[in-house]
Protein backbone atom coordinates (compact mmCIF):
# COMPACT_ATOMS: atom_id res chain seq x y z
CA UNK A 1 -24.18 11.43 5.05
CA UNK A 2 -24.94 7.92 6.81
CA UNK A 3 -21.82 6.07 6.19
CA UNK A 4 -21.46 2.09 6.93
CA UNK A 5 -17.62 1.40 6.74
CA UNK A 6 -16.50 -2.20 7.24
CA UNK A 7 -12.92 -3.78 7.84
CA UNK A 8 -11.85 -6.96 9.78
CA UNK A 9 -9.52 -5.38 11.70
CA UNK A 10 -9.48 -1.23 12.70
CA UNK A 11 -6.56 -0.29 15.65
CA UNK A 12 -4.78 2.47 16.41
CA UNK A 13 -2.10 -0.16 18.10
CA UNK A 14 -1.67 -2.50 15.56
CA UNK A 15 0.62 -2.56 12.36
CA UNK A 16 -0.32 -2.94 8.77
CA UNK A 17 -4.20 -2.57 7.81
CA UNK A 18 -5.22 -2.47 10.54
CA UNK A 19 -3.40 0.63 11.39
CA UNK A 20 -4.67 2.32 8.39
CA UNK A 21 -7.95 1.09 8.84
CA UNK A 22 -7.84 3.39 12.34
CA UNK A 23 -7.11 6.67 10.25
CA UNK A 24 -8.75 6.16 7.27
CA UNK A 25 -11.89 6.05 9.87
CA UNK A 26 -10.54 8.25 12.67
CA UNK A 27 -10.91 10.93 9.90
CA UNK A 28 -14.06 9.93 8.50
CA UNK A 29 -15.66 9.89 11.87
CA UNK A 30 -14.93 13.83 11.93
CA UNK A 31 -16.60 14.29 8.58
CA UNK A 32 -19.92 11.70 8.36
CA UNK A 33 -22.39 9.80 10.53
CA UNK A 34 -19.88 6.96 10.90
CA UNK A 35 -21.09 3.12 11.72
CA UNK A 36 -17.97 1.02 11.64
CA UNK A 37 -18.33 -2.87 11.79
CA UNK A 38 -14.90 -4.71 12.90
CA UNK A 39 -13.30 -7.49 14.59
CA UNK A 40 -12.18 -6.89 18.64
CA UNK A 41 -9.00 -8.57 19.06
CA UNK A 42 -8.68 -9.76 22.67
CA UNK A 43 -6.27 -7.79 24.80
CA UNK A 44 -6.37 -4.79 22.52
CA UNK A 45 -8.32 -1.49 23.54
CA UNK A 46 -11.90 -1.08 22.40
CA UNK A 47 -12.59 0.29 19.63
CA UNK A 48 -15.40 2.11 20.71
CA UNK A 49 -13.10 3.97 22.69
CA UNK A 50 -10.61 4.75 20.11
CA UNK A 51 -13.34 5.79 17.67
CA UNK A 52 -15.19 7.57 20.14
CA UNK A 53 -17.27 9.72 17.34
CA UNK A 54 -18.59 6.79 15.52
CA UNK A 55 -20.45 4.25 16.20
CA UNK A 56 -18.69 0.82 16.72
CA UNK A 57 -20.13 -2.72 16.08
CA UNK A 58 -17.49 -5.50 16.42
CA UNK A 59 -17.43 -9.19 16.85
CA UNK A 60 -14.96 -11.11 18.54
CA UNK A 61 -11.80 -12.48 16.50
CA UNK A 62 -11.50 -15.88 16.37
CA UNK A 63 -8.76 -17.27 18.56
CA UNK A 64 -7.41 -19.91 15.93
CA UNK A 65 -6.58 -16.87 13.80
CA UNK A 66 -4.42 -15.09 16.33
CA UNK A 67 -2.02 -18.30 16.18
CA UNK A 68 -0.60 -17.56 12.79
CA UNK A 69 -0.07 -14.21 12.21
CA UNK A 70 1.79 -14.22 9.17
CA UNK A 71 -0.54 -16.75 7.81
CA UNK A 72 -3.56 -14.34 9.22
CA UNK A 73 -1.89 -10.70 7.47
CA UNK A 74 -1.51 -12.62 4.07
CA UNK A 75 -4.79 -14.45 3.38
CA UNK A 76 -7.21 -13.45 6.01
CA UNK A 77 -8.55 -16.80 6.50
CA UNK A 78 -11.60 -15.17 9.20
CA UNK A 79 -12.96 -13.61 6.26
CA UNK A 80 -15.72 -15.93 5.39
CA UNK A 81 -16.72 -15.50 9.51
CA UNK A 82 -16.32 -11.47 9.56
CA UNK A 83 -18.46 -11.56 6.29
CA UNK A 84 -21.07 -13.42 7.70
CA UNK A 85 -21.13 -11.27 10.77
CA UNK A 86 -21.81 -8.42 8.61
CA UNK A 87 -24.31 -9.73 6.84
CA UNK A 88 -26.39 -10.93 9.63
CA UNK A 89 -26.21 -7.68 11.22
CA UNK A 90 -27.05 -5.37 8.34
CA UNK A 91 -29.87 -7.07 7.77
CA UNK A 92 -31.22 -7.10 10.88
CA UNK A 93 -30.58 -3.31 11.49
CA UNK A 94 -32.43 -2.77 7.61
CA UNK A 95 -34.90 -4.84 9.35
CA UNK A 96 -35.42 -2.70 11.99
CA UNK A 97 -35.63 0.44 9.76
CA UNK A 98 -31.88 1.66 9.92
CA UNK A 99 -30.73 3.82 6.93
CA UNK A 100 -27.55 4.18 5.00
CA UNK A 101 -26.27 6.01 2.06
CA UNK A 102 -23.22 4.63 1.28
CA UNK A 103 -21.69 1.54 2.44
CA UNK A 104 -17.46 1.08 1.94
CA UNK A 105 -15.70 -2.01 2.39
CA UNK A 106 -12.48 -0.67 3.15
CA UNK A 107 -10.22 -3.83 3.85
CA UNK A 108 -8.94 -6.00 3.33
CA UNK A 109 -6.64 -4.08 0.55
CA UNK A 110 -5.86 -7.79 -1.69
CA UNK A 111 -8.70 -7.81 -4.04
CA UNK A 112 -9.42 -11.61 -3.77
CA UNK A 113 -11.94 -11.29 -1.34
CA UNK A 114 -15.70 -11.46 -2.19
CA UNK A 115 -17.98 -8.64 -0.11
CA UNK A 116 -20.99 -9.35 1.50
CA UNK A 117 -21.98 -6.32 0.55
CA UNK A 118 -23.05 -7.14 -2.89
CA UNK A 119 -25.81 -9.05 -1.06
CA UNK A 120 -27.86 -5.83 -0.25
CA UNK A 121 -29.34 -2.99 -2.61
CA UNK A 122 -26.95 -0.21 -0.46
CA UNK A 123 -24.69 1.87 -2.89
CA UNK A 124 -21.29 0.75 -2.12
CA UNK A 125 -17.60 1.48 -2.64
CA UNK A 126 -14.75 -1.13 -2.15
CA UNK A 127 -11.24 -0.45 -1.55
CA UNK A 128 -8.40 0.87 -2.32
CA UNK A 129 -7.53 -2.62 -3.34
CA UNK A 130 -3.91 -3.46 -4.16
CA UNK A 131 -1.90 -6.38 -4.73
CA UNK A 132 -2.37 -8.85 -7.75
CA UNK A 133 0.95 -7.96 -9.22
CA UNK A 134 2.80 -10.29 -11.06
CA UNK A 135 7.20 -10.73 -10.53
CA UNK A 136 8.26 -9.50 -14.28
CA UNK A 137 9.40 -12.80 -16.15
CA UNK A 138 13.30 -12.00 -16.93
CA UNK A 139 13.12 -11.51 -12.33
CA UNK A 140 11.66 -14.61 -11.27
CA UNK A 141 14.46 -17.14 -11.21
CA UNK A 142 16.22 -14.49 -8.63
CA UNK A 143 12.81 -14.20 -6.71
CA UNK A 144 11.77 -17.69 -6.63
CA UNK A 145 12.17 -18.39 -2.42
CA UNK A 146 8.59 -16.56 -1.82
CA UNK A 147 6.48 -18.86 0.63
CA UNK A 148 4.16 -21.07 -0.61
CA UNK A 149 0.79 -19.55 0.08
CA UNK A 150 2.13 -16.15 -1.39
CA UNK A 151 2.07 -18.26 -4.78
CA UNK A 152 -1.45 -18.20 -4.62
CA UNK A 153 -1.60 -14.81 -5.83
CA UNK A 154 -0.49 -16.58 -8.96
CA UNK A 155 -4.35 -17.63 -8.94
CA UNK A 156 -5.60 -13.66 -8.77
CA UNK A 157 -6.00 -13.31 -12.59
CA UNK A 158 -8.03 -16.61 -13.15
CA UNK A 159 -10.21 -15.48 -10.21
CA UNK A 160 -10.71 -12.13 -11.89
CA UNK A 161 -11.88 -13.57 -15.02
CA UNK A 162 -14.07 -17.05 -13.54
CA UNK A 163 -14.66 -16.56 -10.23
CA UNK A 164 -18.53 -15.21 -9.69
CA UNK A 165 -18.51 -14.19 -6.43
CA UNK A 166 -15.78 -11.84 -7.16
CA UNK A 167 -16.74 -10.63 -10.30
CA UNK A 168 -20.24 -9.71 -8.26
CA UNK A 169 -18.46 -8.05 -5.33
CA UNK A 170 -16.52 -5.53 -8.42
CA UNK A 171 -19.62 -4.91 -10.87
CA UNK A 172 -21.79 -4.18 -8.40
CA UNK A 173 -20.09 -1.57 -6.89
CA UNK A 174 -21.04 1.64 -7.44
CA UNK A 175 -17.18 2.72 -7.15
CA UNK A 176 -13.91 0.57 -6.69
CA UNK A 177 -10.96 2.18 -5.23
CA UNK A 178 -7.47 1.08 -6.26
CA UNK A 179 -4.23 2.17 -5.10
CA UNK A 180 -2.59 3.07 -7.90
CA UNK A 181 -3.99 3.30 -11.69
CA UNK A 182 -2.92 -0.52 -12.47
CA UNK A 183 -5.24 -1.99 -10.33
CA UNK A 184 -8.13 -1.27 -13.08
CA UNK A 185 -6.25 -2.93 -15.40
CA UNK A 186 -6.02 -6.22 -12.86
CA UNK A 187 -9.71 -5.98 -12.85
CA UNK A 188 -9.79 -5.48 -16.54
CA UNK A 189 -12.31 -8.51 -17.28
CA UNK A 190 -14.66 -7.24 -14.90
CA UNK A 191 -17.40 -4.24 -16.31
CA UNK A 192 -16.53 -1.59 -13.21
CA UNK A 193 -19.09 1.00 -12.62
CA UNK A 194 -16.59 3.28 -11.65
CA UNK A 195 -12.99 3.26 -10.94
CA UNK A 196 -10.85 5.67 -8.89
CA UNK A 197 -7.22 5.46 -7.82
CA UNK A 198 -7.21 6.20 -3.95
CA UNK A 199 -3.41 5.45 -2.22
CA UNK A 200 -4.60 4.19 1.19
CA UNK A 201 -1.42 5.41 3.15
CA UNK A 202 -1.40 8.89 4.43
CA UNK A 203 0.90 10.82 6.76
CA UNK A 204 0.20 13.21 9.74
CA UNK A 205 2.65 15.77 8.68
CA UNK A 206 6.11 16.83 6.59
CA UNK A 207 9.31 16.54 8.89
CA UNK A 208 10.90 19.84 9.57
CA UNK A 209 12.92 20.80 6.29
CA UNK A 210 16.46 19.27 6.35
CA UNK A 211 19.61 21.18 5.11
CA UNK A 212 21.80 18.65 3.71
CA UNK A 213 25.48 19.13 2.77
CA UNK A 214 25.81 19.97 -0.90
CA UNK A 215 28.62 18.11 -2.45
CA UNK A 216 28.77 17.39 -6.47
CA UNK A 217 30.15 13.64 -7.01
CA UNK A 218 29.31 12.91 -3.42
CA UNK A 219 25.41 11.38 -2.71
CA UNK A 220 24.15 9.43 0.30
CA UNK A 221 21.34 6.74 -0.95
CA UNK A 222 18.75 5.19 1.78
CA UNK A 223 17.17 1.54 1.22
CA UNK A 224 14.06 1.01 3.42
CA UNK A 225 12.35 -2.45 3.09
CA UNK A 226 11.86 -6.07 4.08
CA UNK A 227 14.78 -7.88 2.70
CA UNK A 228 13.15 -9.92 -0.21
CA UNK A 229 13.99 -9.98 -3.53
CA UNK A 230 10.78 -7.65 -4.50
CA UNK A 231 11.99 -4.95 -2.65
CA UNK A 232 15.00 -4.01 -5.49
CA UNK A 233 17.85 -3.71 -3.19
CA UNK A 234 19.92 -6.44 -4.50
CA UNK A 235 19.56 -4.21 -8.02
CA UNK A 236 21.16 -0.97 -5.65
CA UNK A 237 23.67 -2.89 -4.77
CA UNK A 238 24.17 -4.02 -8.15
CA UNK A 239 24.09 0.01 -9.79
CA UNK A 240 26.68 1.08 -6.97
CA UNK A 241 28.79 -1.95 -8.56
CA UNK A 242 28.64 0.28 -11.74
CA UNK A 243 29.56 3.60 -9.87
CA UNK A 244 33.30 2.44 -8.82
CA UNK A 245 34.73 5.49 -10.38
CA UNK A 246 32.88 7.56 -8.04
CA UNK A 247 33.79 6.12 -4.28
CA UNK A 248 31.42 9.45 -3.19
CA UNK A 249 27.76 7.43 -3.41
CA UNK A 250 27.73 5.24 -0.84
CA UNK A 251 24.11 3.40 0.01
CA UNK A 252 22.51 2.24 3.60
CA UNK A 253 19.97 -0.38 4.06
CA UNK A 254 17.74 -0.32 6.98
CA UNK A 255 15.72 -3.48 7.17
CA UNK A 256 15.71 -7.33 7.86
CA UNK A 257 14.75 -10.80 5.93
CA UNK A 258 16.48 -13.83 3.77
CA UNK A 259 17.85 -11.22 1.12
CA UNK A 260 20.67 -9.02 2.83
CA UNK A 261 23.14 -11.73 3.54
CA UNK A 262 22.58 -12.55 -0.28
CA UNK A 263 23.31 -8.88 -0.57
CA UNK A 264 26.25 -8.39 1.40
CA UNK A 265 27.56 -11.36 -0.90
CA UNK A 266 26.87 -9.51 -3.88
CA UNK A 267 28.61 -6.17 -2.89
CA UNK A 268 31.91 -8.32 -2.03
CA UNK A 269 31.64 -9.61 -5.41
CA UNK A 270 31.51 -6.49 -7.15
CA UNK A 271 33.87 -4.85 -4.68
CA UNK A 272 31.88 -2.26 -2.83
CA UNK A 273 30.92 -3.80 0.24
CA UNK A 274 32.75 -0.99 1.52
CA UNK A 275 30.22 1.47 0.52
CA UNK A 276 27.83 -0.14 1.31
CA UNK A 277 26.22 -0.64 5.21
CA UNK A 278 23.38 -3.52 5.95
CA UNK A 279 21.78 -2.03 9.65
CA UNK A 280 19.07 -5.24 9.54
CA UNK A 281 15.81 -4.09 11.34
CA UNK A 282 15.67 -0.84 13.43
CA UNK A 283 13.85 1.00 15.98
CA UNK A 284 10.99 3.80 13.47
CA UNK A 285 13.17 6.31 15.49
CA UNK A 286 16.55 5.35 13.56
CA UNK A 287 15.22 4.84 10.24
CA UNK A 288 13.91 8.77 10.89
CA UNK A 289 17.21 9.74 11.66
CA UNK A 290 18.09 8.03 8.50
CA UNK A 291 15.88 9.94 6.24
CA UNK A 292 16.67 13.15 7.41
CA UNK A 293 20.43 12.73 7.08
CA UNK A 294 20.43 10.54 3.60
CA UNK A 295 20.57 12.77 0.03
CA UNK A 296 18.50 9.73 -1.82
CA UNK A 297 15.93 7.71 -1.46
CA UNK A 298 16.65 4.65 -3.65
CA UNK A 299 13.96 1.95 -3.83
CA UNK A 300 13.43 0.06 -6.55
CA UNK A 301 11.02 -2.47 -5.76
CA UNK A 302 9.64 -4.06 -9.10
CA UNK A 303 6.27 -5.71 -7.34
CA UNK A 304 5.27 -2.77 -4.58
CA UNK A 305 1.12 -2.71 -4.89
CA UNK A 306 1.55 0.63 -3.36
CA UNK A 307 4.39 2.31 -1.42
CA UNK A 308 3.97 3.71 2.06
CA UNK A 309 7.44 4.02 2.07
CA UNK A 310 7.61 6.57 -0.46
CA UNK A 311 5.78 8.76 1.13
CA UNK A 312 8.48 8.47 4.51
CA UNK A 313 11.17 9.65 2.22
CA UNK A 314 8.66 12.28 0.33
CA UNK A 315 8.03 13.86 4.10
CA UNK A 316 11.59 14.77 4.70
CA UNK A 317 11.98 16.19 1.44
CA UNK A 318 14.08 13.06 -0.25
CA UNK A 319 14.02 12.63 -3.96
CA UNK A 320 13.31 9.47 -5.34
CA UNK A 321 14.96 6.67 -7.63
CA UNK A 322 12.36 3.80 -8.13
CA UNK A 323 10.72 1.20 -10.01
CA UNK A 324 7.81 2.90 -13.26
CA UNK A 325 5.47 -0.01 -12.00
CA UNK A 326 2.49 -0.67 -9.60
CA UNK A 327 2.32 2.15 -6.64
CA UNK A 328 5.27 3.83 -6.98
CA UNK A 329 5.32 4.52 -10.81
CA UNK A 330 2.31 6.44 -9.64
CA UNK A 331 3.14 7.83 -6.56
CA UNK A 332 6.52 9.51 -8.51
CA UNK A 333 6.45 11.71 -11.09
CA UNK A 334 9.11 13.99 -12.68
CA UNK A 335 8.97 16.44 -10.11
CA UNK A 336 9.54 13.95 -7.15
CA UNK A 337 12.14 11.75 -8.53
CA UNK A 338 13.30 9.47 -11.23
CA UNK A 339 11.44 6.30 -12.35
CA UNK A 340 13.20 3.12 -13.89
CA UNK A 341 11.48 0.68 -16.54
CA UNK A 342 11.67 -2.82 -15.26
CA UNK A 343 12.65 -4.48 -18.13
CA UNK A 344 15.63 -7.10 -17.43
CA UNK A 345 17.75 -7.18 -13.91
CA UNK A 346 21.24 -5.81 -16.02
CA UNK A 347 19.22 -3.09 -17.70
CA UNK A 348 17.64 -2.22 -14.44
CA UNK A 349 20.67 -2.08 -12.46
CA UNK A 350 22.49 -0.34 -15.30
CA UNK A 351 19.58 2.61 -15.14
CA UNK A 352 20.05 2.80 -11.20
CA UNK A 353 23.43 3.29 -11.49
CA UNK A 354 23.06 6.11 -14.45
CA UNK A 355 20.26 7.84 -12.11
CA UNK A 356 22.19 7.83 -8.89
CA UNK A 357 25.65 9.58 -11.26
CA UNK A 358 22.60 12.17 -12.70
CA UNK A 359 21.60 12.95 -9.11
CA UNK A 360 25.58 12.66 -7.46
CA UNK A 361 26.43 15.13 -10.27
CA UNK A 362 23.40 17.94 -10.17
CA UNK A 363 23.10 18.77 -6.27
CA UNK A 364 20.99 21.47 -7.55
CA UNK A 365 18.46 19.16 -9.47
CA UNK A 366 18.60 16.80 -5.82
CA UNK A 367 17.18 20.17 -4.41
CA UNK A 368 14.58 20.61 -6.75
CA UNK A 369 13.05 17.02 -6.70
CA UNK A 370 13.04 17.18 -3.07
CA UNK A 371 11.39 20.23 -2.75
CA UNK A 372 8.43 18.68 -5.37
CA UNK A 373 8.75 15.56 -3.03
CA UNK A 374 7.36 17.79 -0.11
CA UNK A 375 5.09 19.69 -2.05
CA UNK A 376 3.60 16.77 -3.32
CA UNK A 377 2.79 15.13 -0.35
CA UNK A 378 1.71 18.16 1.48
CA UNK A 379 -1.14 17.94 -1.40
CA UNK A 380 -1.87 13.95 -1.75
CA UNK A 381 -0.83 12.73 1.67
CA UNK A 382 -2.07 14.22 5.18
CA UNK A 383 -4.90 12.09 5.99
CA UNK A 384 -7.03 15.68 6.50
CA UNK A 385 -6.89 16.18 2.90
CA UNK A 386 -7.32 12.64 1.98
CA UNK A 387 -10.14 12.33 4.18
CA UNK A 388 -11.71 15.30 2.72
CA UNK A 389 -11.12 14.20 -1.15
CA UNK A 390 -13.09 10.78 0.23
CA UNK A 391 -15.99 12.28 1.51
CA UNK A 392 -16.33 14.46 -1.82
CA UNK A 393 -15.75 11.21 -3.73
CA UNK A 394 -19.13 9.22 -1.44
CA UNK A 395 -21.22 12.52 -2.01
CA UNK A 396 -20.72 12.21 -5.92
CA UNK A 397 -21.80 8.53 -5.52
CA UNK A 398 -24.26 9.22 -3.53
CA UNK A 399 -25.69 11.74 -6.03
CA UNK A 400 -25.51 9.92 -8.84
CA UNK A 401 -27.97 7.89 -10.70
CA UNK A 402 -27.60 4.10 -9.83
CA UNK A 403 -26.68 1.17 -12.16
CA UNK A 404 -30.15 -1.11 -12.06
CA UNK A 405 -30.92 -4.65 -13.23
CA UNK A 406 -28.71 -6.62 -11.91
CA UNK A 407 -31.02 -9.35 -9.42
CA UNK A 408 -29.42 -9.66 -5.38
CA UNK A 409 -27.74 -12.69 -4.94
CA UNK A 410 -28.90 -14.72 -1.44
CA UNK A 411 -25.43 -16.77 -1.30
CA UNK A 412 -23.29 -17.10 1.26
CA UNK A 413 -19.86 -18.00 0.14
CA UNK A 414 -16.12 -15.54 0.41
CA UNK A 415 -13.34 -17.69 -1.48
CA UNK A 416 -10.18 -16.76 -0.82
């Protein structure tokens, strides 16, 4: 198969998407004709030479957008440029008598941006989009110190319903990809053609299997995450405030931001900031270390789109306690770990705390859930096999009987 696959930004150096951009099309480079369209940031290595069996269009990124990199990461504000780029080109290569069967926006994973794509009568798939999800109403006065232009996701849902551009980019595509299943219910005022949930993390391989110390009442928990209010680990803190009768469950957090200083406040107030150890931001190599020597992975993050982190803990064989919402109510099921409704922060806390005794108290069902934990990303998670269940998904697009009548629309214009 001819495959077109476009995404702002694709590098094996970077962070973030554009990270996963790289192996999401490192793989599919072993497995199609690959033509990749991208941005070259300045200073990084070609992409033509990191994809070396594809082959690589890209277009300069625009130096204004390199001065604000949080700014850039959270509302891609080259998009209406890169589109254009693409456009232009795929034209002229149609033009000139090039051929594709499939076309697949792959980033940018927030599903606010409109495709230029939908412009041209190539079958295409977009995604797996993520993102969109709102704070649950009984959180938000304790999550209320987001950044300004994060508040514009508050707009997703209106844009979903009234925006045209958007609504073109999803119902023309022949398939949209989401990360998890509750990303077709984001889009649920759009008519999808088809919808498939596609987690756009992978891993490489399963760490070597770890044998932890078995001790009933005793259980090591791991928090990995930013240090926002999203993230659930002021609600860890909160359950190990409801475990003081067993001193044995202790929890770590490995990671940085405005929230663990409120933290550390909390676990003084409830008397456990002795069990309890903030490491701020770490080198990967320590937060490794962590996973393999931790019984628990405890990460109850109430507005995760997805959950790369999950599938850290998953690779050493950790079971999981987290939220039953977005990514990770998806990513765990019953024979990973143990999934908490998000219903109000003291009934959230509350169910922590009585999963974390469950778990201190049955070493032997720890064992169990971490063995599913491995199993189950040995099945869903190595890029080969993802990589492979992609391809199978573009030849059943390919092969199927297209969705006619709806008229090409000549209009430039991407809102964010």
């Amino acid at each position: 198969m001819k495959i077109l696959l476009i995404a702002p930004n694709i590098d094996a150096t970077d962070v973030g998407e554009a990270f996963v951009a790289f192996k999401w099309a490192n793989a599919l480079s072993e497995r199609v004709d690959l033509t990749v369209l991208a941005f070259q940031r300045p200073g990084r290595p070609d992409l033509a030479t990191q994809l070396p069996k594809a082959r690589v269009v890209t277009w300069a990124e625009p130096a204004w957008v390199r001065k604000h990199e949080r700014l850039n990461a959270m509302l891609k504000p080259a998009w209406p440029y890169f589109a254009r780029c693409v456009g232009h080109w795929l034209r002229s290569a149609l033009n000139r008598g090039a051929h594709f069967d499939l076309a697949h926006q792959l980033m940018p994973q927030a599903a606010r941006y409109a495709s230029p794509l939908r412009r041209f009568a190539i079958p295409y798939l977009i995604g797996p989009l993520g993102g969109a999800l709102e704070t649950p109403a009984s959180f938000r006065s304790e999550a209320a110190s987001a950044p300004v232009f994060t508040r514009l996701r508050q707009l997703d849902r209106l844009r979903f319903k009234y925006d045209p551009f958007l609504r073109d980019t999803y119902q023309r595509a022949a398939c949209v990809l989401g990360v998890a299943p509750y990303v077709q219910d984001v889009l649920g005022d759009i008519p999808l053609q088809r919808f498939e949930p596609v987690l756009e993390l992978g891993i490489d391989d399963v760490a070597p299997v770890h044998h932890r110390p078995i001790k009933t009442g005793h259980l090591r928990v791991l928090h990995v995450g930013r240090g926002v209010r999203t993230k659930g680990l002021r609600d860890a803190v909160r359950a190990l405030g409801q475990l003081k009768e067993m001193p044995g469950i202790t929890l770590t957090s490995a990671g940085a931001g405005e929230e663990i200083n409120l933290c550390r406040a909390e676990a003084a107030r409830l008397g456990v900031a002795d069990r309890v150890r903030f490491l701020g931001r770490i080198p990967r190599s320590e937060v490794e270390a962590l996973y393999a020597s931790h019984d628990v992975f405890c990460f109850p993050s109430f507005r995760e789109p997805a959950g790369g982190v999950l599938y850290e803990a998953m690779r050493h064989g950790l079971p999981t306690v987290t939220a039953n919402r977005g990514g990770p109510g998806w990513i765990i099921d019953d024979a990973t770990g143990i999934r908490i409704p998000v219903k109000t922060p003291d009934m959230f806390a509350q169910d922590i705390a009585e999963s974390l005794r469950t778990l201190a108290e049955n070493p032997a069902l720890r064992i169990q859930l971490g063995e599913g934990a491995r199993r189950k990303v040995l099945r869903d998670g190595l890029w080969n096999n993802k990589a492979d269940k992609l391809v199978a998904l573009y030849g059943s697009v390919v092969h199927r009987p297209r969705v006619t009548g709806l008229p090409l629309k000549d209009s430039y214009a991407f809102p964010l």
